[in-house]
Protein backbone atom coordinates (compact mmCIF):
# COMPACT_ATOMS: atom_id res chain seq x y z
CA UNK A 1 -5.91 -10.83 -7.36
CA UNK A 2 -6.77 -7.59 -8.70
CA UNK A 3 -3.71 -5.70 -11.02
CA UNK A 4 -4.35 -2.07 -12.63
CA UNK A 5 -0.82 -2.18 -13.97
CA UNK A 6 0.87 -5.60 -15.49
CA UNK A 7 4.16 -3.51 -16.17
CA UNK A 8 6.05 -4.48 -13.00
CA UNK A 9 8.65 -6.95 -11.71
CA UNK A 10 7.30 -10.65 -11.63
CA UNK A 11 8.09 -10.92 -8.29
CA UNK A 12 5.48 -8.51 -6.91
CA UNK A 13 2.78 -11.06 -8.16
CA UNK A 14 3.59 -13.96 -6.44
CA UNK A 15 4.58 -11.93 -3.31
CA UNK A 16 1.07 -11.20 -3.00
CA UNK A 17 -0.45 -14.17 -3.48
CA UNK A 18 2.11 -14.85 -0.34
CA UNK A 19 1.01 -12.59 2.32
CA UNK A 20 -1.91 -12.26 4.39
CA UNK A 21 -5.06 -11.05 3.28
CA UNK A 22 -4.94 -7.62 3.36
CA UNK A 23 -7.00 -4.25 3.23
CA UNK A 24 -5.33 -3.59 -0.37
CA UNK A 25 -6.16 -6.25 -2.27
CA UNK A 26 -4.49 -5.08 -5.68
CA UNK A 27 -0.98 -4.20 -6.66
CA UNK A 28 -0.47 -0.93 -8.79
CA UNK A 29 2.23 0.42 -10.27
CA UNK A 30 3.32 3.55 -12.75
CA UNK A 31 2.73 3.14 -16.39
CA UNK A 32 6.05 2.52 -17.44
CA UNK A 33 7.73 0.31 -19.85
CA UNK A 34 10.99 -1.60 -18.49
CA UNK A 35 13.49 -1.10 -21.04
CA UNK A 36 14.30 -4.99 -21.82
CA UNK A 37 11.30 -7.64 -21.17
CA UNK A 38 12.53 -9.26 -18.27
CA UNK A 39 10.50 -12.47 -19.17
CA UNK A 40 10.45 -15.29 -21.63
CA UNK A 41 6.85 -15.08 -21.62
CA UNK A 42 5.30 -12.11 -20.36
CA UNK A 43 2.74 -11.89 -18.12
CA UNK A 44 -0.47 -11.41 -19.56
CA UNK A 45 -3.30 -9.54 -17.84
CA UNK A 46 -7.05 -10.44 -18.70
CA UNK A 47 -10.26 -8.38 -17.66
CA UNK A 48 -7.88 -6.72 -14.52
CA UNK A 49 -6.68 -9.91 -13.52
CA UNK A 50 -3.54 -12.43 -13.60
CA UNK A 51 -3.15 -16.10 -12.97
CA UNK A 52 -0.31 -16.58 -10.46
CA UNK A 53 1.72 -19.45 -11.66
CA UNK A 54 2.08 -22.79 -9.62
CA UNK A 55 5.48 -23.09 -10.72
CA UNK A 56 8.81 -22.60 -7.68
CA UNK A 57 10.21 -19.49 -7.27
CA UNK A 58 8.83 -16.33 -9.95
CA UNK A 59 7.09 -18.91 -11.77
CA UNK A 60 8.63 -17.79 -15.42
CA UNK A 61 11.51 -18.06 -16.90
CA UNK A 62 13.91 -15.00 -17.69
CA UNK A 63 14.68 -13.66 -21.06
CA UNK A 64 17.86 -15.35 -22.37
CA UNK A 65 19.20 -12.52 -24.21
CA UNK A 66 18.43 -9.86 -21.76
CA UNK A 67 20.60 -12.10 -19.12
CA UNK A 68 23.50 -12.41 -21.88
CA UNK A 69 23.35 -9.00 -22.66
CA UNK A 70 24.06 -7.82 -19.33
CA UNK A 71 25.68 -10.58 -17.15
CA UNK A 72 26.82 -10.61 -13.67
CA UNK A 73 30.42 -9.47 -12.81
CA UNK A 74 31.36 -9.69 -9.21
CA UNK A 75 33.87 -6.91 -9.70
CA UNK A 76 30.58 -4.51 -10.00
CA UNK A 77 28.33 -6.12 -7.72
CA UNK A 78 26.84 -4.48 -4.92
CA UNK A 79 25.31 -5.18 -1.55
CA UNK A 80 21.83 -4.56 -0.92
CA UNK A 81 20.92 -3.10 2.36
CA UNK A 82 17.36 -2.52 3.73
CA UNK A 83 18.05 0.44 6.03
């Protein structure tokens, strides 16, 4: 699988992998920099390309401190429609 841009959620790599073969086979996304690394280990990107993992789920571990930094408080939670 093809990748211009390795600076995206690690979801959108094994959702690829996932679907269908498709007309676009490469995922590209804006040159931005998230402001915490999401990731224990980040995803590395080598000649265009990434290795989806074979591990469940994401495949990778979150950050630790970027979870304890910011945890999860019902009180502020919010549902997520797709309208």
């Amino acid at each position: 699988m093809k990748i211009t841009e390795v600076r995206a959620l690690p979801l959108a790599i094994p959702m690829r992998e996932a679907t269908p073969p498709s007309p676009w086979p490469y995922i590209e996304f804006p040159p931005v920099d998230l402001e915490a690394p999401l990731l224990a280990e980040p995803i590395r990107c080598r000649d265009g390309f990434v290795t989806v993992g074979e591990r469940p789920g994401l495949g990778a571990d979150p950050n630790p401190e970027v979870l304890a930094r910011d945890p999860y408080q019902r009180a502020t939670a919010r549902p997520f429609y797709l309208t």
